[in-house]
PDB file of N, CA and C in Angstrom:
ATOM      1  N   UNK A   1      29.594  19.056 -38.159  1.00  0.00           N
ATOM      2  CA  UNK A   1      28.821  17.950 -37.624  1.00  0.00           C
ATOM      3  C   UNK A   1      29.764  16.952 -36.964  1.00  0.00           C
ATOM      4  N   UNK A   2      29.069  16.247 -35.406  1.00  0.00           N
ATOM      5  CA  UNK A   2      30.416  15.737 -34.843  1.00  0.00           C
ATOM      6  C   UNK A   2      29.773  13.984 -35.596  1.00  0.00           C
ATOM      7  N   UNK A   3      30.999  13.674 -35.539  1.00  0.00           N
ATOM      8  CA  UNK A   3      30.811  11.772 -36.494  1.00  0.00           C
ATOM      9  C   UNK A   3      30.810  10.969 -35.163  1.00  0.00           C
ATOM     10  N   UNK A   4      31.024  11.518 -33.920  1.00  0.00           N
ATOM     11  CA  UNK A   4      30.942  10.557 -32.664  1.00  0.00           C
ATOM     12  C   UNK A   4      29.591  10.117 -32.411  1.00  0.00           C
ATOM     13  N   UNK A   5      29.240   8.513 -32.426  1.00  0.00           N
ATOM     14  CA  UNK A   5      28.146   8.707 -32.031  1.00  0.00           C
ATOM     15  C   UNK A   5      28.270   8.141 -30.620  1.00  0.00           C
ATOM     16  N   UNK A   6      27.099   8.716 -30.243  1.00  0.00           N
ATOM     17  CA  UNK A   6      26.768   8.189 -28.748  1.00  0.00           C
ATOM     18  C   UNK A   6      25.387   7.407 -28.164  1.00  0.00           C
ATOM     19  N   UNK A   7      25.947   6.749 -27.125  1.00  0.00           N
ATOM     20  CA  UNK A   7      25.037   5.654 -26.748  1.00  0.00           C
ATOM     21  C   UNK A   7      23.799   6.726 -26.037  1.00  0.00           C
ATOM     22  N   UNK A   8      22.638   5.760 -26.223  1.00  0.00           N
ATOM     23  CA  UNK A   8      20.965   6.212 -25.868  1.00  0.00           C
ATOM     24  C   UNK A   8      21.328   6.105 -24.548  1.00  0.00           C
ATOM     25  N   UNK A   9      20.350   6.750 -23.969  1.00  0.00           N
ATOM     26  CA  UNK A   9      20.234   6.568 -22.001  1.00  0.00           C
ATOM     27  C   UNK A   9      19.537   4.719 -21.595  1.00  0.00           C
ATOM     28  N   UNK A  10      18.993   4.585 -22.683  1.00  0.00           N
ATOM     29  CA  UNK A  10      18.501   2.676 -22.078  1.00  0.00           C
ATOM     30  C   UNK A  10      20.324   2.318 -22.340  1.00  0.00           C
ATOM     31  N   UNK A  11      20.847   2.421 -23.145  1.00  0.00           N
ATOM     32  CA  UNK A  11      22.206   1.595 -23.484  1.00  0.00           C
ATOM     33  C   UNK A  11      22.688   2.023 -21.918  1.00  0.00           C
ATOM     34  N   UNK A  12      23.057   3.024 -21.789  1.00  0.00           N
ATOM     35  CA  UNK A  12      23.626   3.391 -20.315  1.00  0.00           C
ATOM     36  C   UNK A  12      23.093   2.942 -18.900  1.00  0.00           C
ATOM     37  N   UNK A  13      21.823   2.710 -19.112  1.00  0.00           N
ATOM     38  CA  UNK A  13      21.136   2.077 -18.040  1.00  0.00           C
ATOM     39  C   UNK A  13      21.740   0.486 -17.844  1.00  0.00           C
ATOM     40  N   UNK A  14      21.319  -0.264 -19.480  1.00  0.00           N
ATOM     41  CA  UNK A  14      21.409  -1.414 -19.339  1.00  0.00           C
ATOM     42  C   UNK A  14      23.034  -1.819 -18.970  1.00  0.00           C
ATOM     43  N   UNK A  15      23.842  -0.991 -19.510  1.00  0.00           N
ATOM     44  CA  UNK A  15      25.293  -1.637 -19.143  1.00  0.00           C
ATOM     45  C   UNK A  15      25.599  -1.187 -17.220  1.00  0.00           C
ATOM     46  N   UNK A  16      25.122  -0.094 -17.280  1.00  0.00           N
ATOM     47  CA  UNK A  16      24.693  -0.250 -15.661  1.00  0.00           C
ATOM     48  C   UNK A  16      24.434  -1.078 -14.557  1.00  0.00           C
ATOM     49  N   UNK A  17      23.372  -1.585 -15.207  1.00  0.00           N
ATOM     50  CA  UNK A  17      22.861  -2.650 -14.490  1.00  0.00           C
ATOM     51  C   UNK A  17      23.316  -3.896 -15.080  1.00  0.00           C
ATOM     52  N   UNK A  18      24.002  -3.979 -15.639  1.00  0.00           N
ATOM     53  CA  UNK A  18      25.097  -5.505 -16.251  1.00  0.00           C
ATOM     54  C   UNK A  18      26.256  -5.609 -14.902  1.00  0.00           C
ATOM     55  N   UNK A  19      26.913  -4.360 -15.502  1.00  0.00           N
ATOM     56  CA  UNK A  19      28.031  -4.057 -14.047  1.00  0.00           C
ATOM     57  C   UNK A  19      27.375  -4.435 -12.742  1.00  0.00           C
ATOM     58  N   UNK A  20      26.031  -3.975 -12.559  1.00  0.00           N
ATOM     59  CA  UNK A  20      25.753  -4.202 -11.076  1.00  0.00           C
ATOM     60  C   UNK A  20      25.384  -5.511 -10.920  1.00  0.00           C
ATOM     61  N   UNK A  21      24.617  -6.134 -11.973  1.00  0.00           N
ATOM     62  CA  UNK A  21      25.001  -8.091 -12.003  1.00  0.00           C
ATOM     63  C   UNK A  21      26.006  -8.885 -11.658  1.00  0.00           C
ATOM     64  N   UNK A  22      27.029  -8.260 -12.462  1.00  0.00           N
ATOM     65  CA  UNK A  22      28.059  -8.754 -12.793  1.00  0.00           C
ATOM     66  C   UNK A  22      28.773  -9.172 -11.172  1.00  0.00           C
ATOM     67  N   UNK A  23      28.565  -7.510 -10.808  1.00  0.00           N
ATOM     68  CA  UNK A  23      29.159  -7.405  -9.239  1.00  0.00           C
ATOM     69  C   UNK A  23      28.460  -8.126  -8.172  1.00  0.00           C
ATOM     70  N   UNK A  24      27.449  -8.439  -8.598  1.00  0.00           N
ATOM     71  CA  UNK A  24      26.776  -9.107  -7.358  1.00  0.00           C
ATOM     72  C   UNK A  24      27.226 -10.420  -7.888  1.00  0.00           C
ATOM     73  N   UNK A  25      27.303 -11.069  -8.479  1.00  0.00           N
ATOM     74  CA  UNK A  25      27.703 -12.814  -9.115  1.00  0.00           C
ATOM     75  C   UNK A  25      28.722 -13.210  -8.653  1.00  0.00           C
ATOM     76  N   UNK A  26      30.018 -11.857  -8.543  1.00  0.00           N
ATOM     77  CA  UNK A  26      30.971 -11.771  -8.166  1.00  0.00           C
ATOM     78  C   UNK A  26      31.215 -12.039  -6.899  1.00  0.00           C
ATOM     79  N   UNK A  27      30.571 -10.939  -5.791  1.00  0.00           N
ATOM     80  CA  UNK A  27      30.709 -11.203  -5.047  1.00  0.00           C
ATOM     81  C   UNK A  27      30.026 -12.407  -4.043  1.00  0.00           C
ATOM     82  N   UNK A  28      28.994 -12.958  -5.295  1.00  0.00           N
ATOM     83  CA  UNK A  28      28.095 -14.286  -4.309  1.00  0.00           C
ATOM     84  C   UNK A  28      29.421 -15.550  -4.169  1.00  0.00           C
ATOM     85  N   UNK A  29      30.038 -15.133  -5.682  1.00  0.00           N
ATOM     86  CA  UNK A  29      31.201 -16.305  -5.620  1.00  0.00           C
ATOM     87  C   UNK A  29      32.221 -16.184  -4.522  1.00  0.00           C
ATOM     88  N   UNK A  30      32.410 -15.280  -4.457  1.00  0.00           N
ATOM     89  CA  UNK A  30      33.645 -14.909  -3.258  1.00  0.00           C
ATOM     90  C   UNK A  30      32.911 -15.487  -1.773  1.00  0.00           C
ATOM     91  N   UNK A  31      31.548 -14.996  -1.628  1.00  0.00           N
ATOM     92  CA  UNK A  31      30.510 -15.934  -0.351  1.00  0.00           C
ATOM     93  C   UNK A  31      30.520 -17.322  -0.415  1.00  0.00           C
ATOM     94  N   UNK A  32      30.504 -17.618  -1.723  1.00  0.00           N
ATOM     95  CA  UNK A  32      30.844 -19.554  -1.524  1.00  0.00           C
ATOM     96  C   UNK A  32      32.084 -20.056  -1.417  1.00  0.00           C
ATOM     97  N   UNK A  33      32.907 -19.275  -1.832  1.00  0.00           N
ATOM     98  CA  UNK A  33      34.347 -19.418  -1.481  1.00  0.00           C
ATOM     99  C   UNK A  33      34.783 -19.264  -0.161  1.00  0.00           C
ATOM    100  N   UNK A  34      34.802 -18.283   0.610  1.00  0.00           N
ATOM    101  CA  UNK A  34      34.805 -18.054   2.150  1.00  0.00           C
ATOM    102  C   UNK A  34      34.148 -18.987   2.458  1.00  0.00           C
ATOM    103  N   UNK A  35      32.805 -19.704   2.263  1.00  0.00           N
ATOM    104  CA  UNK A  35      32.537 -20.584   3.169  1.00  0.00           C
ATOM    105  C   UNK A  35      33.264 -22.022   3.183  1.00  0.00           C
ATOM    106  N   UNK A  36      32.929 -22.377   1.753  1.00  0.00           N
ATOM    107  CA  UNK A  36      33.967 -23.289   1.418  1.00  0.00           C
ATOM    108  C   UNK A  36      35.600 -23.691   2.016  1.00  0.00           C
ATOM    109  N   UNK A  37      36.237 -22.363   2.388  1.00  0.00           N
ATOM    110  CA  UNK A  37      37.252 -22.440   2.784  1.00  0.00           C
ATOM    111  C   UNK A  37      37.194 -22.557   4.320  1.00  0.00           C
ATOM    112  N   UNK A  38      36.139 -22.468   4.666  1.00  0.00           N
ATOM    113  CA  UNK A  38      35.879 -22.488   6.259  1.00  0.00           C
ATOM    114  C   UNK A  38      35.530 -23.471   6.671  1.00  0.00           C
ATOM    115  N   UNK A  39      35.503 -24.971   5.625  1.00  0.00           N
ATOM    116  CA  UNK A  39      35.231 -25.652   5.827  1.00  0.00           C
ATOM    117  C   UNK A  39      34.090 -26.620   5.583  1.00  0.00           C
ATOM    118  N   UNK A  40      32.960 -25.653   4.672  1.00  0.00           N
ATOM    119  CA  UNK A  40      31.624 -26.141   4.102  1.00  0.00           C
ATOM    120  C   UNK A  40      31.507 -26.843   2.941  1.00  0.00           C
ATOM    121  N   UNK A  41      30.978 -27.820   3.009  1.00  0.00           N
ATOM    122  CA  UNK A  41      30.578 -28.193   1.632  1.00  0.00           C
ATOM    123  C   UNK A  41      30.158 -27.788   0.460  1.00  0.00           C
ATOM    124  N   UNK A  42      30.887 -27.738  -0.438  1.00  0.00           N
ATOM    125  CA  UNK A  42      29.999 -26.753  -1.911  1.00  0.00           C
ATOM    126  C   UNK A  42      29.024 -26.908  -1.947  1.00  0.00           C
ATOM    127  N   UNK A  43      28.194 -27.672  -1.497  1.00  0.00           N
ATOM    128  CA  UNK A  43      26.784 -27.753  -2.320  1.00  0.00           C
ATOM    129  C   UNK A  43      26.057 -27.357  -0.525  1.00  0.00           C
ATOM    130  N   UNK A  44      26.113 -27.462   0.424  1.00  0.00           N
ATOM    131  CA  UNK A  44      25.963 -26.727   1.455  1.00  0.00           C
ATOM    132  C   UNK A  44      25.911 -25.220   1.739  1.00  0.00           C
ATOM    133  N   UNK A  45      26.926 -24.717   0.764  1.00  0.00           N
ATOM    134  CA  UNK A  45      27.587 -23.551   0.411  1.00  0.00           C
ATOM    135  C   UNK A  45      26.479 -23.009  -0.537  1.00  0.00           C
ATOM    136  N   UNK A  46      25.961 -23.562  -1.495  1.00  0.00           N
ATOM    137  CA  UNK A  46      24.831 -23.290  -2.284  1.00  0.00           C
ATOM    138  C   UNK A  46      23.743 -22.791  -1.802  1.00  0.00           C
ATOM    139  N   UNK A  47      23.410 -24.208  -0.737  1.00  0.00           N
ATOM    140  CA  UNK A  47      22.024 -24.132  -0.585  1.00  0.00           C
ATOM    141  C   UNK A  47      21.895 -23.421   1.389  1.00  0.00           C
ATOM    142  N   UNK A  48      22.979 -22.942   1.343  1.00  0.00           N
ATOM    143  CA  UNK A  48      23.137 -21.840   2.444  1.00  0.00           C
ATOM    144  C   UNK A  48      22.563 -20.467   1.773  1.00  0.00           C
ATOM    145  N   UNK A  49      23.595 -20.211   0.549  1.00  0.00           N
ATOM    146  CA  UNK A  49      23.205 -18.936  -0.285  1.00  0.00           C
ATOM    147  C   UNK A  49      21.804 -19.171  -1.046  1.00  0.00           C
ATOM    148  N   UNK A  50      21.068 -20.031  -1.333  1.00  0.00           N
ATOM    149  CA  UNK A  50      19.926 -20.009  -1.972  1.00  0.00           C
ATOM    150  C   UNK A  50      18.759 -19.614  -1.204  1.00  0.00           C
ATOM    151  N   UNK A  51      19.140 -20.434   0.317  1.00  0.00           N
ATOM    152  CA  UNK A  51      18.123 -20.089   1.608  1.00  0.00           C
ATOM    153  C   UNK A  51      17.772 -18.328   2.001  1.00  0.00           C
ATOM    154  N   UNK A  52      19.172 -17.854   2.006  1.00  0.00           N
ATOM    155  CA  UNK A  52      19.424 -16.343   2.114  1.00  0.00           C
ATOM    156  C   UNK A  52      18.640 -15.560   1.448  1.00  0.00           C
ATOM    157  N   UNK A  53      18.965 -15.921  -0.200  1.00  0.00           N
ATOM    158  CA  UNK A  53      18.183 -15.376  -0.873  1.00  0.00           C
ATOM    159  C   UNK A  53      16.859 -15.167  -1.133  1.00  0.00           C
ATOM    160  N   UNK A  54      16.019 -16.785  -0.784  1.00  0.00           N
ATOM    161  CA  UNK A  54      14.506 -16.738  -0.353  1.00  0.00           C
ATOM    162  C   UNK A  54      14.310 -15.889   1.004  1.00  0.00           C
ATOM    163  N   UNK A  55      14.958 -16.266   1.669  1.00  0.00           N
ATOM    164  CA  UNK A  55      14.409 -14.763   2.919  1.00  0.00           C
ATOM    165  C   UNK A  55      14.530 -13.745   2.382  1.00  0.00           C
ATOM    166  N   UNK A  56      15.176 -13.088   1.887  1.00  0.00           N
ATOM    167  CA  UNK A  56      15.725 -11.713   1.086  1.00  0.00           C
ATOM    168  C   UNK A  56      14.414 -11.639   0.413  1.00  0.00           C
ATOM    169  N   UNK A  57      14.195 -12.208  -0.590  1.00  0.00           N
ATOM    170  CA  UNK A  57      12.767 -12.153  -1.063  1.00  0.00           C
ATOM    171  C   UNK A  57      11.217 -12.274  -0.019  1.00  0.00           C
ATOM    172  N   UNK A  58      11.193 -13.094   0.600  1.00  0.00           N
ATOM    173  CA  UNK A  58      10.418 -12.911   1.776  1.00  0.00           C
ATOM    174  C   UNK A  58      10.264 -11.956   1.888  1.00  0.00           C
ATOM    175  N   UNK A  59      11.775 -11.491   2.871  1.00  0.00           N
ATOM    176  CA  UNK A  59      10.966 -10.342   3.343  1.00  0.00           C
ATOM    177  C   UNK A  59      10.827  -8.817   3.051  1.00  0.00           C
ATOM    178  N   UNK A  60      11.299  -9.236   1.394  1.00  0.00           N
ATOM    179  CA  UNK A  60      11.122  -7.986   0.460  1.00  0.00           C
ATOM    180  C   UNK A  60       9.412  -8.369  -0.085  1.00  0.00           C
ATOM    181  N   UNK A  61       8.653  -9.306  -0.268  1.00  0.00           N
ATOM    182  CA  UNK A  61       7.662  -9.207  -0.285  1.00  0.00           C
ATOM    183  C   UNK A  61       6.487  -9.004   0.788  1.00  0.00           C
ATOM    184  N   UNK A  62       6.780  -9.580   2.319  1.00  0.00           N
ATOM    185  CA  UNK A  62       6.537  -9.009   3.044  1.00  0.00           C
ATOM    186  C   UNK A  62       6.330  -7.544   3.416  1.00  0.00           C
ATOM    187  N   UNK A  63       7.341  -6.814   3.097  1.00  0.00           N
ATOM    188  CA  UNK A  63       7.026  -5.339   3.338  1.00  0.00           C
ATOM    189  C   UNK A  63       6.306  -4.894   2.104  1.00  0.00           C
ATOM    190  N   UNK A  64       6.569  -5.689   0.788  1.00  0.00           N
ATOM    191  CA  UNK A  64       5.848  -4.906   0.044  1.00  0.00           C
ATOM    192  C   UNK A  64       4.016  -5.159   0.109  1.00  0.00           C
ATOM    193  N   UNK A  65       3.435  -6.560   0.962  1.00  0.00           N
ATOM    194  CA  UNK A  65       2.436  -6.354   1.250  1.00  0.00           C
ATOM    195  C   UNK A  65       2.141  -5.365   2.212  1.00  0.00           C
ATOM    196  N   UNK A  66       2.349  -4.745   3.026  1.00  0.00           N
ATOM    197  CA  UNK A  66       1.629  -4.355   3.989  1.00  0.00           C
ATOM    198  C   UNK A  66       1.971  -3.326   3.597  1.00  0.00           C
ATOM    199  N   UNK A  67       2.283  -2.590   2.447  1.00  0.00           N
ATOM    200  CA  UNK A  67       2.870  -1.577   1.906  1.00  0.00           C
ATOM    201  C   UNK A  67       1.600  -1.280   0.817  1.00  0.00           C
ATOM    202  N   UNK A  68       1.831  -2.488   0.251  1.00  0.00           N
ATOM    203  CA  UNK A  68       0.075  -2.140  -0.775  1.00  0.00           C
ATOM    204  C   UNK A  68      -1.186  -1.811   0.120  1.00  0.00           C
ATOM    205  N   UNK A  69      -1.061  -2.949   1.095  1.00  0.00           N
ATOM    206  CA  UNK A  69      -2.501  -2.934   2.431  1.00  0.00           C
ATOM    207  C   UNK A  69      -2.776  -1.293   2.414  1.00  0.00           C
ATOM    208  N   UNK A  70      -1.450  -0.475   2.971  1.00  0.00           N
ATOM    209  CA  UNK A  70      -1.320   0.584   3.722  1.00  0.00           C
ATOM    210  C   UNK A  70      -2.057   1.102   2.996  1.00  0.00           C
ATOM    211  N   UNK A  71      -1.418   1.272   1.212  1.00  0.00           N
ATOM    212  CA  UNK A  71      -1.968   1.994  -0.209  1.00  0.00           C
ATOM    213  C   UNK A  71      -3.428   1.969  -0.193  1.00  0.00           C
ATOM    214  N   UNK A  72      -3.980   0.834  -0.338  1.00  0.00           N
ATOM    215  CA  UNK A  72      -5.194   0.576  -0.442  1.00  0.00           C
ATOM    216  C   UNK A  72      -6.037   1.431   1.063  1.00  0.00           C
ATOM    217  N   UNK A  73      -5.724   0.699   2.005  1.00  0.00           N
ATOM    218  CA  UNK A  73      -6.165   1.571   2.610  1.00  0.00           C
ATOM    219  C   UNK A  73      -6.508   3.571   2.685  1.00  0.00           C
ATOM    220  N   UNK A  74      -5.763   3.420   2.179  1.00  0.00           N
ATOM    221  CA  UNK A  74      -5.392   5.136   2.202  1.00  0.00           C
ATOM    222  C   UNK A  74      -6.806   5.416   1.137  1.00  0.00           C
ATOM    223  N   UNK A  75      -6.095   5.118  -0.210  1.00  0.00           N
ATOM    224  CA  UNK A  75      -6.960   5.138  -1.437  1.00  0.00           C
ATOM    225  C   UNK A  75      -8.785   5.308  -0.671  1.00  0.00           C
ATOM    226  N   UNK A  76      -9.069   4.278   0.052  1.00  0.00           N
ATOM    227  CA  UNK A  76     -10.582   3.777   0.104  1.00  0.00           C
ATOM    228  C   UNK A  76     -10.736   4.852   1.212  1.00  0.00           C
ATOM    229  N   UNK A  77      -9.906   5.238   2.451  1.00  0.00           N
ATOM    230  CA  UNK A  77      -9.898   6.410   2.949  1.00  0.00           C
ATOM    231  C   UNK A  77     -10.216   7.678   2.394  1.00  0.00           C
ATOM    232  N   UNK A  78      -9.379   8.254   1.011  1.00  0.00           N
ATOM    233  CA  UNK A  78      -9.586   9.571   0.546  1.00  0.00           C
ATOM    234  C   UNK A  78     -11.182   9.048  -0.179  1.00  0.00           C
ATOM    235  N   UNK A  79     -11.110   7.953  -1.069  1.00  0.00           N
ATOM    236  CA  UNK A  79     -12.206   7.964  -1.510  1.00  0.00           C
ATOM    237  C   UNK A  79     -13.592   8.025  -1.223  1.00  0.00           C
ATOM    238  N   UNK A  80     -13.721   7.463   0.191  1.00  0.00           N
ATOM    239  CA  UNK A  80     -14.484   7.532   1.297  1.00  0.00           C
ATOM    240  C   UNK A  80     -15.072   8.787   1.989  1.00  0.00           C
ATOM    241  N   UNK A  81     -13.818   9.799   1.865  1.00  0.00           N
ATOM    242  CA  UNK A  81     -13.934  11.091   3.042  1.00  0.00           C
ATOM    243  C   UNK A  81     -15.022  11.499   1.734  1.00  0.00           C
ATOM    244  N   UNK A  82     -15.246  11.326   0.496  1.00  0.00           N
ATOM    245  CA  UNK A  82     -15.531  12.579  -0.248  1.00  0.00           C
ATOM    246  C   UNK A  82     -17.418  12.442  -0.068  1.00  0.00           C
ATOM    247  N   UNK A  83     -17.714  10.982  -0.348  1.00  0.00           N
ATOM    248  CA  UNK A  83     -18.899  10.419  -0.215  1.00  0.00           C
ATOM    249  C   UNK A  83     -19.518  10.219   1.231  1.00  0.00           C
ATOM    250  N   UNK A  84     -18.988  10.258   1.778  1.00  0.00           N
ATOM    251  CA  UNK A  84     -19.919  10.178   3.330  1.00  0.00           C
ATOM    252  C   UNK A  84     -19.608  11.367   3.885  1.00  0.00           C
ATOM    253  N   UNK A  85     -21.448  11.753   4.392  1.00  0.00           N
ATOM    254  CA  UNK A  85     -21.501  12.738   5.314  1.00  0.00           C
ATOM    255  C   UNK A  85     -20.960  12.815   6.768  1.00  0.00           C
ATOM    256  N   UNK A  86     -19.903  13.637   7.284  1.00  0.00           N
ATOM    257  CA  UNK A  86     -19.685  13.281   8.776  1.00  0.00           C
ATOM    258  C   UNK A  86     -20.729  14.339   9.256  1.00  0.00           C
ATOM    259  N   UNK A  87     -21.504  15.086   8.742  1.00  0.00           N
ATOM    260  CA  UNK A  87     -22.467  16.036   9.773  1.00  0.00           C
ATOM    261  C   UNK A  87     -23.844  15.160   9.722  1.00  0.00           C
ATOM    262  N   UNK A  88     -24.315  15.697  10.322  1.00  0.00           N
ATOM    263  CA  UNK A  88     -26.019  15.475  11.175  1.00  0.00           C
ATOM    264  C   UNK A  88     -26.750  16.292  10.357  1.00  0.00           C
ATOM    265  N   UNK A  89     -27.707  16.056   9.813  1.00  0.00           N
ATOM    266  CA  UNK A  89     -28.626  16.528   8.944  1.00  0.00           C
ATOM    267  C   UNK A  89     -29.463  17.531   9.929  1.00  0.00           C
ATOM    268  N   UNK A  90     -29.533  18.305   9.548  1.00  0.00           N
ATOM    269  CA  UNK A  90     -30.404  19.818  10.477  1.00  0.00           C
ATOM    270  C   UNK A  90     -31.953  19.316  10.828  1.00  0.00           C
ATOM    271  N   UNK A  91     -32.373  19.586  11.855  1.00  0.00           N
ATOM    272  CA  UNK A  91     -34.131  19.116  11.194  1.00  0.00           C
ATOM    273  C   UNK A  91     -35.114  19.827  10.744  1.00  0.00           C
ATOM    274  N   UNK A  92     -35.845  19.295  10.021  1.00  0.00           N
ATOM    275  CA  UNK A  92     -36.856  19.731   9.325  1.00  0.00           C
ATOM    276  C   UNK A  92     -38.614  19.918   9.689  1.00  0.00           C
ATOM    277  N   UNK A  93     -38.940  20.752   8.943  1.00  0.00           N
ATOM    278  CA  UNK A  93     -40.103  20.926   9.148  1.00  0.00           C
ATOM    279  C   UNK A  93     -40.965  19.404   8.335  1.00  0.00           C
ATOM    280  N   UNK A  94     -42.021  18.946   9.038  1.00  0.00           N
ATOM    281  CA  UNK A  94     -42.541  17.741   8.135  1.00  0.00           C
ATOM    282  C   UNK A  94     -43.663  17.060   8.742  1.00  0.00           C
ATOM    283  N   UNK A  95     -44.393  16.486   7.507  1.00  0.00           N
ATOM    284  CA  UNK A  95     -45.469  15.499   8.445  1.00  0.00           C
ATOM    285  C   UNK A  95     -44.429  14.139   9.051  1.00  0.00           C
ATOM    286  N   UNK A  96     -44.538  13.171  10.008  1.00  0.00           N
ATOM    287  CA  UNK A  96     -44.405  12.666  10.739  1.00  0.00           C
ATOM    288  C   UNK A  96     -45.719  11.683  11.637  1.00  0.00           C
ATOM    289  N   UNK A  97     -45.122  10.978  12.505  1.00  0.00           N
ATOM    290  CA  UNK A  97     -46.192   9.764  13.142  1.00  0.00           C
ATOM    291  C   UNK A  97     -46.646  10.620  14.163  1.00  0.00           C
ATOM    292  N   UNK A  98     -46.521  11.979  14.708  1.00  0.00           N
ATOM    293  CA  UNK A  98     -46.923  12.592  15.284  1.00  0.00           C
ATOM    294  C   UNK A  98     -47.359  14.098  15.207  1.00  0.00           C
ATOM    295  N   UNK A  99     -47.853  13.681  13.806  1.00  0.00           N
ATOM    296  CA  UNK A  99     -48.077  15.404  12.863  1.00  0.00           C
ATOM    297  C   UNK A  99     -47.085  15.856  12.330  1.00  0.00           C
ATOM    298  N   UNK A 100     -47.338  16.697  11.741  1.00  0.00           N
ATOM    299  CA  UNK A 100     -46.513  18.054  11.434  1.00  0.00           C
ATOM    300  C   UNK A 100     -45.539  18.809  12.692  1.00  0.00           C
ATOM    301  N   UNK A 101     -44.243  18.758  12.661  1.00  0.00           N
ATOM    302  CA  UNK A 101     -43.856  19.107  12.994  1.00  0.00           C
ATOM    303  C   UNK A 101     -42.252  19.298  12.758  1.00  0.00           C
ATOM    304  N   UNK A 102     -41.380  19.882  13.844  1.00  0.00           N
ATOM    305  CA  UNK A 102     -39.808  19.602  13.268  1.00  0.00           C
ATOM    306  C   UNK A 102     -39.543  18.293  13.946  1.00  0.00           C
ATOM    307  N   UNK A 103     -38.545  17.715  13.037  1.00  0.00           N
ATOM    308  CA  UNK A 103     -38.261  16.025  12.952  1.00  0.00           C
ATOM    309  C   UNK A 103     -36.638  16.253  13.096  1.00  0.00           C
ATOM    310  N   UNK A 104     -35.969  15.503  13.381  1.00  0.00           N
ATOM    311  CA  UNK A 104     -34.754  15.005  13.183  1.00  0.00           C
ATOM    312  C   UNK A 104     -34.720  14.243  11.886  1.00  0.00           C
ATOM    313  N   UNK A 105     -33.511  13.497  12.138  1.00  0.00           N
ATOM    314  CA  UNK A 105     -33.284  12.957  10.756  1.00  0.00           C
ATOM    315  C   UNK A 105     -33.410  11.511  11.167  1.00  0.00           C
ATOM    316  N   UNK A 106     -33.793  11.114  12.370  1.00  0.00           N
ATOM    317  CA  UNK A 106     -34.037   9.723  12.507  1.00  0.00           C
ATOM    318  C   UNK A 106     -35.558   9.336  13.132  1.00  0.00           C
ATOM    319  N   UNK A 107     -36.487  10.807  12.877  1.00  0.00           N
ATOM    320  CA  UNK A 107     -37.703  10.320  12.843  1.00  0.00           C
ATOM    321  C   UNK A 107     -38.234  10.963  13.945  1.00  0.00           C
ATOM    322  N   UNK A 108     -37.586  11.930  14.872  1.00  0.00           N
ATOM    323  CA  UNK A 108     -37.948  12.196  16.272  1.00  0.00           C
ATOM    324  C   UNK A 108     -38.123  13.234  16.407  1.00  0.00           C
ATOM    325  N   UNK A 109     -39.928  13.936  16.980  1.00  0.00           N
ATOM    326  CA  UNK A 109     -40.066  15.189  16.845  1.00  0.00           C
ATOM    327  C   UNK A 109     -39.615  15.920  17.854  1.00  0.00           C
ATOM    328  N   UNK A 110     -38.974  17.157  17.842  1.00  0.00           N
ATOM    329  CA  UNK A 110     -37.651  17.752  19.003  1.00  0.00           C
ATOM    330  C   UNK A 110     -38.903  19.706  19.073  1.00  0.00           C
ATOM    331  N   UNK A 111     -39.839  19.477  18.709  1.00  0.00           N
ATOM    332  CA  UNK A 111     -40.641  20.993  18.777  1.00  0.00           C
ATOM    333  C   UNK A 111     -41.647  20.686  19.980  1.00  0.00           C
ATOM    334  N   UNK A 112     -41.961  21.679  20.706  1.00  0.00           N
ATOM    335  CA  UNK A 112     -42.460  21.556  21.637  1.00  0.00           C
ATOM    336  C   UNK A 112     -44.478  21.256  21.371  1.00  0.00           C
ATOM    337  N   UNK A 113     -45.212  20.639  21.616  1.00  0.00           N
ATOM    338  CA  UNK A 113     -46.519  20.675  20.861  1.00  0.00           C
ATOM    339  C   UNK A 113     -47.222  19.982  21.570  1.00  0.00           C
ATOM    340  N   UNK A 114     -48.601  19.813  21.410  1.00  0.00           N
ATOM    341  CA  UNK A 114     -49.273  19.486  22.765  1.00  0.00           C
ATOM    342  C   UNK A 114     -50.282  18.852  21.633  1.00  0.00           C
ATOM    343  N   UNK A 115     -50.337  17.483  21.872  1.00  0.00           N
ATOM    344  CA  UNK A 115     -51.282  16.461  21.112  1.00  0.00           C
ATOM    345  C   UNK A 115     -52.993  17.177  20.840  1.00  0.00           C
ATOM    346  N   UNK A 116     -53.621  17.760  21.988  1.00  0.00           N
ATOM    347  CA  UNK A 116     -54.652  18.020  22.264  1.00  0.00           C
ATOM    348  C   UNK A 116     -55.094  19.306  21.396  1.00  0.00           C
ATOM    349  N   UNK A 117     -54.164  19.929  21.199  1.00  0.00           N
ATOM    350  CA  UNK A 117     -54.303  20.439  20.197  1.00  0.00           C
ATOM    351  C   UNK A 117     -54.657  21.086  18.664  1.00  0.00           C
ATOM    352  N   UNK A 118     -54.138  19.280  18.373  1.00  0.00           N
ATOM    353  CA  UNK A 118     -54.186  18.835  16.930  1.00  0.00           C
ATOM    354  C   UNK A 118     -55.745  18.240  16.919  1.00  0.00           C
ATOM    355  N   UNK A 119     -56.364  18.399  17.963  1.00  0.00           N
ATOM    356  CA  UNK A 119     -57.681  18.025  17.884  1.00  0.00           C
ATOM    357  C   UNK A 119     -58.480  18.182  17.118  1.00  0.00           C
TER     358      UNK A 119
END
């Protein structure tokens, strides 16, 4: 039996994504530093990088609306194709405002028949 123990896959994830924190903090500091040294005000320097970051979000929520829109759309699309008829109903034999006869499906007799007839 081995006595090593080893870390779960969340432990590996989470120190993962620590490192990838870590590295981004890192390198935001090194962005206020370059600017700083270029001449900006620290707190300019801040609220340069804070601005960035709300666009970043912007327009990561931006795409993610029109990304759901798209979803939704789609969704009410498949759901749609299953419930509505795209054909034309055949016509039928039937009484009607002009007798018995074949009808369409919007009421209109299409058989050839001669009123005088039905006399």
């Amino acid at each position: 039996m081995n006595t090593t123990t080893r870390i779960s896959t969340a432990q590996r994830v989470g120190r993962w994504l620590g490192r990838g924190w870590r590295s981004y903090l890192r390198g935001e500091r090194r962005a206020s530093a370059w600017l700083v040294m270029r001449g900006l005000p620290s707190r300019t320097a801040l609220v340069l990088l804070w601005a960035l970051k709300l666009a970043v979000l912007g327009a990561l929520l931006y795409a993610a609306f029109w990304l759901a829109l798209l979803l939704v759309f789609l969704v009410l699309v498949v759901q749609g194709h299953d419930t509505v008829d795209w054909e034309i109903p055949e016509p039928e034999w039937r009484y009607g405002h002009a007798g018995y006869g074949l009808y369409t499906h919007d009421g209109y007799r299409i058989d050839p028949h001669d009123p005088a007839d039905e006399v």
